[in-house]
N, C-alpha and C. Protein backbone atom coordinates (compact mmCIF):
# COMPACT_ATOMS: atom_id res chain seq x y z
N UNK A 1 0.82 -1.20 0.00
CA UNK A 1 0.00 0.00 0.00
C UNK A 1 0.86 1.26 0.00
N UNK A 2 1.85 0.84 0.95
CA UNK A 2 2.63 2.94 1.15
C UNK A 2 3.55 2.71 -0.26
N UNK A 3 4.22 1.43 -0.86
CA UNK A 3 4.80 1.35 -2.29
C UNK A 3 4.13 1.77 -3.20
N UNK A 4 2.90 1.46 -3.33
CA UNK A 4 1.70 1.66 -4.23
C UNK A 4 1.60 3.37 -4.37
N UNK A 5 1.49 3.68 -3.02
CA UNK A 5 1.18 5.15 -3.15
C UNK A 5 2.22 6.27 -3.25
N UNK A 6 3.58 5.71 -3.41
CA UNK A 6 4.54 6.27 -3.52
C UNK A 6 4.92 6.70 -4.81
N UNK A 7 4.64 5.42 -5.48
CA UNK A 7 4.55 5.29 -6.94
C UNK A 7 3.74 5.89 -7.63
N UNK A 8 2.73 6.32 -6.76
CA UNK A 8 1.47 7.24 -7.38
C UNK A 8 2.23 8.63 -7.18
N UNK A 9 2.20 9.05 -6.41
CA UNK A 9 2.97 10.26 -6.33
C UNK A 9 4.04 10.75 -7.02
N UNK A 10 4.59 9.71 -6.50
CA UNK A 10 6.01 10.10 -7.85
C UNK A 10 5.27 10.33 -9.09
N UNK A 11 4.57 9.85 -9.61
CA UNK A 11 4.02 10.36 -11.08
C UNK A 11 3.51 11.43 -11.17
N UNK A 12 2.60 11.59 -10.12
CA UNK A 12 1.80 12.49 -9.92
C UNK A 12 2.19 13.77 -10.15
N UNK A 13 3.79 14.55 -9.23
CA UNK A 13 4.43 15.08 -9.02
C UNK A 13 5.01 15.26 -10.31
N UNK A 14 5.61 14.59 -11.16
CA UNK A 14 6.58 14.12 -12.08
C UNK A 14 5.63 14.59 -13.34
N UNK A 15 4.56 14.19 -13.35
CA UNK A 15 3.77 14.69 -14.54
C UNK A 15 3.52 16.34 -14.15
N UNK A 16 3.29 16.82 -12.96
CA UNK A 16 2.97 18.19 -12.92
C UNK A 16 4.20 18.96 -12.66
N UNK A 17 5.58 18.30 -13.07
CA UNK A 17 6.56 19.31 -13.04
C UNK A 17 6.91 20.04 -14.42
N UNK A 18 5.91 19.76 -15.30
CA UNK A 18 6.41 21.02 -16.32
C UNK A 18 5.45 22.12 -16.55
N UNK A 19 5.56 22.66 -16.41
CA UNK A 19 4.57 23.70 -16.41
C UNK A 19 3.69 23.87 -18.06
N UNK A 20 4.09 23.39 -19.42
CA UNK A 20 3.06 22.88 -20.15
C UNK A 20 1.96 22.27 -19.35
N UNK A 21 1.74 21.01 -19.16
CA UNK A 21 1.61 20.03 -18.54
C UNK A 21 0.48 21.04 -17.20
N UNK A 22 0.77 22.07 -16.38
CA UNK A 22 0.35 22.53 -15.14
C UNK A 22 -0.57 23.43 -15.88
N UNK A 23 -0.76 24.10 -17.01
CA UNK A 23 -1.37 24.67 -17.79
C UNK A 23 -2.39 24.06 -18.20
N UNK A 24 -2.18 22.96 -18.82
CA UNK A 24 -2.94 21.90 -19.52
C UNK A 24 -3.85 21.79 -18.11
N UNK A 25 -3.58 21.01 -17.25
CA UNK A 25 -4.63 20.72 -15.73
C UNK A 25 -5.36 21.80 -16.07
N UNK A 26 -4.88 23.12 -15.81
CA UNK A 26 -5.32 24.49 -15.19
C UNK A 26 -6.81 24.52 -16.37
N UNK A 27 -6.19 24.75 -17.38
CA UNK A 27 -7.35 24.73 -18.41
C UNK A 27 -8.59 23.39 -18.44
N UNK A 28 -7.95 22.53 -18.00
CA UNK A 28 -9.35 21.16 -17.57
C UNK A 28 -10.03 21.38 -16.65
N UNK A 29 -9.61 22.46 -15.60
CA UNK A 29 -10.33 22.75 -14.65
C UNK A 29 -11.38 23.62 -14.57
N UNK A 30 -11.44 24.41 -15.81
CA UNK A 30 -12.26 25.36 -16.63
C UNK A 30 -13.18 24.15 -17.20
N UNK A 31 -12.94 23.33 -18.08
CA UNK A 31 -14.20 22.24 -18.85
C UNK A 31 -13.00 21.66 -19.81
N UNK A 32 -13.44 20.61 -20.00
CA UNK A 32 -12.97 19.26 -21.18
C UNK A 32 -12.86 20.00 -21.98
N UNK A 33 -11.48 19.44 -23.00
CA UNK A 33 -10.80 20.10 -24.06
C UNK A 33 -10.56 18.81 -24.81
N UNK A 34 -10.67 19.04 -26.45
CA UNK A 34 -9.83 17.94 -27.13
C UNK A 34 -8.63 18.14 -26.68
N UNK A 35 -7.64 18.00 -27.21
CA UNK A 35 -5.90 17.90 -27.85
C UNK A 35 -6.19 19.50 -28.46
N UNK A 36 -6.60 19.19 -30.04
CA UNK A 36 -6.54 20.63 -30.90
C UNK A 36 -7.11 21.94 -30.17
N UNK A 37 -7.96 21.79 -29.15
CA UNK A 37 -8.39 22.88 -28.29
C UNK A 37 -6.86 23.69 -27.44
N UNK A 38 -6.42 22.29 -26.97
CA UNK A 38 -5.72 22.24 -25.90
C UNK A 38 -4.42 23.15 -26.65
N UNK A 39 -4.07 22.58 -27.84
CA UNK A 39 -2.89 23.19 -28.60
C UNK A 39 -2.94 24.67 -29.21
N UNK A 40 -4.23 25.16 -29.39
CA UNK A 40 -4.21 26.23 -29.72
C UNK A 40 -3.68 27.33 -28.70
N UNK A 41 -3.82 26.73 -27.26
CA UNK A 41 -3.13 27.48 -26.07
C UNK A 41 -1.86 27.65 -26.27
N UNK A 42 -1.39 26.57 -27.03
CA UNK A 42 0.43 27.01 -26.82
C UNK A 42 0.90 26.58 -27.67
N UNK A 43 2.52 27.51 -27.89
CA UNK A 43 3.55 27.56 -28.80
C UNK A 43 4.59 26.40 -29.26
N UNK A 44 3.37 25.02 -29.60
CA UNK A 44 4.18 23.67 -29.20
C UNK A 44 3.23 23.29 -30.69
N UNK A 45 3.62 22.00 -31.44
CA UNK A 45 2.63 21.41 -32.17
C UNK A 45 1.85 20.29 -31.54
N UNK A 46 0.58 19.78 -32.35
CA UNK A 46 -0.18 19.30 -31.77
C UNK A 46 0.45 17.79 -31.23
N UNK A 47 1.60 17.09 -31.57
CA UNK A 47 2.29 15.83 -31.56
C UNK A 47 2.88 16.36 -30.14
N UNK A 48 3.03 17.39 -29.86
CA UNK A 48 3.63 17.91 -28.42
C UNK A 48 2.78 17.75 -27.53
N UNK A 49 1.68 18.38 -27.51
CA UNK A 49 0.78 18.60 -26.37
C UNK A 49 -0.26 17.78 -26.42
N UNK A 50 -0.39 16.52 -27.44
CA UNK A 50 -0.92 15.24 -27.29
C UNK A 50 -0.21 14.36 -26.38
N UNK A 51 1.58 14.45 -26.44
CA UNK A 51 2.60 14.05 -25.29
C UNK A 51 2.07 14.42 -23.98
N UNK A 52 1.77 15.50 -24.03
CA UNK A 52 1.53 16.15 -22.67
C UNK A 52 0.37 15.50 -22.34
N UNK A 53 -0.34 15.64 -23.18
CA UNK A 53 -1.77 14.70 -22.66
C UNK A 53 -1.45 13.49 -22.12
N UNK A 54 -0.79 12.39 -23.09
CA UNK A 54 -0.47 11.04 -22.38
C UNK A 54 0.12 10.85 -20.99
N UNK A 55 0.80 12.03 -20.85
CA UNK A 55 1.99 11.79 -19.40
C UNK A 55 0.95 12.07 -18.48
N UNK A 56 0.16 13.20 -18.80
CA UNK A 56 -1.33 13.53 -17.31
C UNK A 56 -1.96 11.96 -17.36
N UNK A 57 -2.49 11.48 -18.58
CA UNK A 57 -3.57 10.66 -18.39
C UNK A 57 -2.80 9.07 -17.80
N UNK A 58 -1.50 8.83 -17.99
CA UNK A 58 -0.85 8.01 -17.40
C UNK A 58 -0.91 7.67 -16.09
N UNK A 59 -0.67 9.58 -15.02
CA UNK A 59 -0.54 9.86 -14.02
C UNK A 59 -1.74 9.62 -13.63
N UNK A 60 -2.71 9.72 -13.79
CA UNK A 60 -3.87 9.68 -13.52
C UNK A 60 -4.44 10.81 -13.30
N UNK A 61 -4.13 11.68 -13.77
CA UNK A 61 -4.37 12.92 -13.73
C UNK A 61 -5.84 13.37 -14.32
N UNK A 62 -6.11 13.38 -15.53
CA UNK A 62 -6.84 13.25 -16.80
C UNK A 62 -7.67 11.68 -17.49
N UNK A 63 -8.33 12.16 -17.34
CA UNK A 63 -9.16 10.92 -18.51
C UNK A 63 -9.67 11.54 -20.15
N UNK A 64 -9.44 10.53 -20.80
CA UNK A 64 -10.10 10.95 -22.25
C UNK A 64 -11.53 10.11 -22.50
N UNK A 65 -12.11 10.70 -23.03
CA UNK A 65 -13.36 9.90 -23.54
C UNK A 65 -13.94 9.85 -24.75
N UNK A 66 -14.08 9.37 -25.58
CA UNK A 66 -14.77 9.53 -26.94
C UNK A 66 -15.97 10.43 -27.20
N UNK A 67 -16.55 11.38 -27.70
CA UNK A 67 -17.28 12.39 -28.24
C UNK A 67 -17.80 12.32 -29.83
N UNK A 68 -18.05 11.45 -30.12
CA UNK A 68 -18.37 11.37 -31.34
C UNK A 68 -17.36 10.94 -31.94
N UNK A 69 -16.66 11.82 -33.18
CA UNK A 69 -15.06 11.60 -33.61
C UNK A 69 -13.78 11.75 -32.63
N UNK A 70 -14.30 12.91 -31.92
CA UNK A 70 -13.34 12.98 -31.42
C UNK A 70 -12.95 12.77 -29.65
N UNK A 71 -11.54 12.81 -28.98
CA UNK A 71 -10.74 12.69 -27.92
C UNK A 71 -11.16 13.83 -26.93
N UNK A 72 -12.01 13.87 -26.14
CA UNK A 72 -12.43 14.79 -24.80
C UNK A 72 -11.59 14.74 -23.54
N UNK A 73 -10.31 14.95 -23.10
CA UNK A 73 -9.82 15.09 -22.12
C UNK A 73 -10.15 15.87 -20.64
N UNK A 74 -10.78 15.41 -19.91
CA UNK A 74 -11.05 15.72 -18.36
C UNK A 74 -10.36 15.44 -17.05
N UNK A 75 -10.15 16.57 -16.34
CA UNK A 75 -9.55 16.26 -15.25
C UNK A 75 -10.21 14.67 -14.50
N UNK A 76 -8.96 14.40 -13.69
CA UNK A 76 -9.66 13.44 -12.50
C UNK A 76 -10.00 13.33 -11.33
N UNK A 77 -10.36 13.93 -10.83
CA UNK A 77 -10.51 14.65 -9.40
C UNK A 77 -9.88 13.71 -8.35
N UNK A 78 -9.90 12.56 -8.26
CA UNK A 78 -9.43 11.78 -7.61
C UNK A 78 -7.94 11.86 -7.28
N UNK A 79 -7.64 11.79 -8.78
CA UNK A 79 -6.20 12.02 -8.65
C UNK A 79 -5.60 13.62 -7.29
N UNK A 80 -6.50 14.88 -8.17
CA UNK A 80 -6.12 15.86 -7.48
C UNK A 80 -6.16 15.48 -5.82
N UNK A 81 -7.33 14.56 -5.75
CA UNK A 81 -7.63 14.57 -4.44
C UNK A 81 -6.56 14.30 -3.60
N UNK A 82 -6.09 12.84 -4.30
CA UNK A 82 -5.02 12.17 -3.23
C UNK A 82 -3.79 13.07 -3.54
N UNK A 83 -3.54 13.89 -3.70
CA UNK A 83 -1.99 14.71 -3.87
C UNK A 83 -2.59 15.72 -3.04
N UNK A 84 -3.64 16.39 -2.91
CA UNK A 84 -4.42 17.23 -1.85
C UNK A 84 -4.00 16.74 -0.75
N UNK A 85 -4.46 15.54 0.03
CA UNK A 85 -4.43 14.97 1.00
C UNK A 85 -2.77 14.28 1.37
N UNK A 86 -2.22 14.03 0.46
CA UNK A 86 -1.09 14.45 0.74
C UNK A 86 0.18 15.35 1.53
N UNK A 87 -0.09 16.51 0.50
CA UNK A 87 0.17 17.77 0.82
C UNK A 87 -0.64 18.27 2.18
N UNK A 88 -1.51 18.16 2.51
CA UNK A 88 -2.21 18.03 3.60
C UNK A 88 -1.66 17.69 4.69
N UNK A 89 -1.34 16.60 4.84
CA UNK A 89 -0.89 15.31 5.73
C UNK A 89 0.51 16.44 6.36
N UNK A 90 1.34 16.71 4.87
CA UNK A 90 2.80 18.08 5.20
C UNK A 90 2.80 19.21 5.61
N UNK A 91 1.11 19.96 5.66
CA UNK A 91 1.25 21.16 5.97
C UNK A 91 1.73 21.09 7.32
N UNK A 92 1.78 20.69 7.90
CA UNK A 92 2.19 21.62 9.41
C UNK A 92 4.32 21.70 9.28
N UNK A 93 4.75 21.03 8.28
CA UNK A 93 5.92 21.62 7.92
C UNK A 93 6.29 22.69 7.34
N UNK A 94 5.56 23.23 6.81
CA UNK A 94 5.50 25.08 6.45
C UNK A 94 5.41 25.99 7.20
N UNK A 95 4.14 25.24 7.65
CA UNK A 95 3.35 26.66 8.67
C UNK A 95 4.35 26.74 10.07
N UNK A 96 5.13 25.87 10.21
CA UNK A 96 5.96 25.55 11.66
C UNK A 96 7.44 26.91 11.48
N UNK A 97 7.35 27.19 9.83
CA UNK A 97 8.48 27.95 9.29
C UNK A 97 8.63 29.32 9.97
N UNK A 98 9.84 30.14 10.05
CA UNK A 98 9.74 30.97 10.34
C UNK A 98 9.21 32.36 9.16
């Protein structure tokens, strides 16, 4: 279980260290985006920030779902959750700061 969830984290973390990638979340948190939605945000081609997609939806970050033709990418709340509760668990190592 604490291997399991370590391993979650590490991704977790690992997928939200690029800030593409922290953008991408930010904008799912607004409403579901294809890919081509998603790319029109930024100065990358669409083979880029389809990457970016895979590494969130790996993490568990994101889910995709079918829409007719096309790829609907949505946050996962779950995911956010347990990195919430996480970080949670650490706050009193900040707040202890001078």
């Amino acid at each position: 279980m604490v291997e399991y969830s370590r391993r979650r984290l590490d991704g977790l973390f690992r997928a939200l260290s690029h800030r593409t990638r922290r953008s991408i979340v930010e904008l799912l948190l607004q409403r579901p985006h294809s890919v081509s939605e998603l790319a029109q945000h930024f100065h990358i081609s669409f083979a880029a920030t389809s990457k970016h997609v895979q590494v969130l939806e790996r993490a568990g970050l994101i889910e995709r779902e079918i829409q007719g033709r096309t790829r609907v990418a949505k946050i996962d709340s779950k995911a956010l959750a347990f990195t919430h509760s996480w970080l949670s668990r650490h706050q009193p190592l900040w707040t202890r700061l001078p």
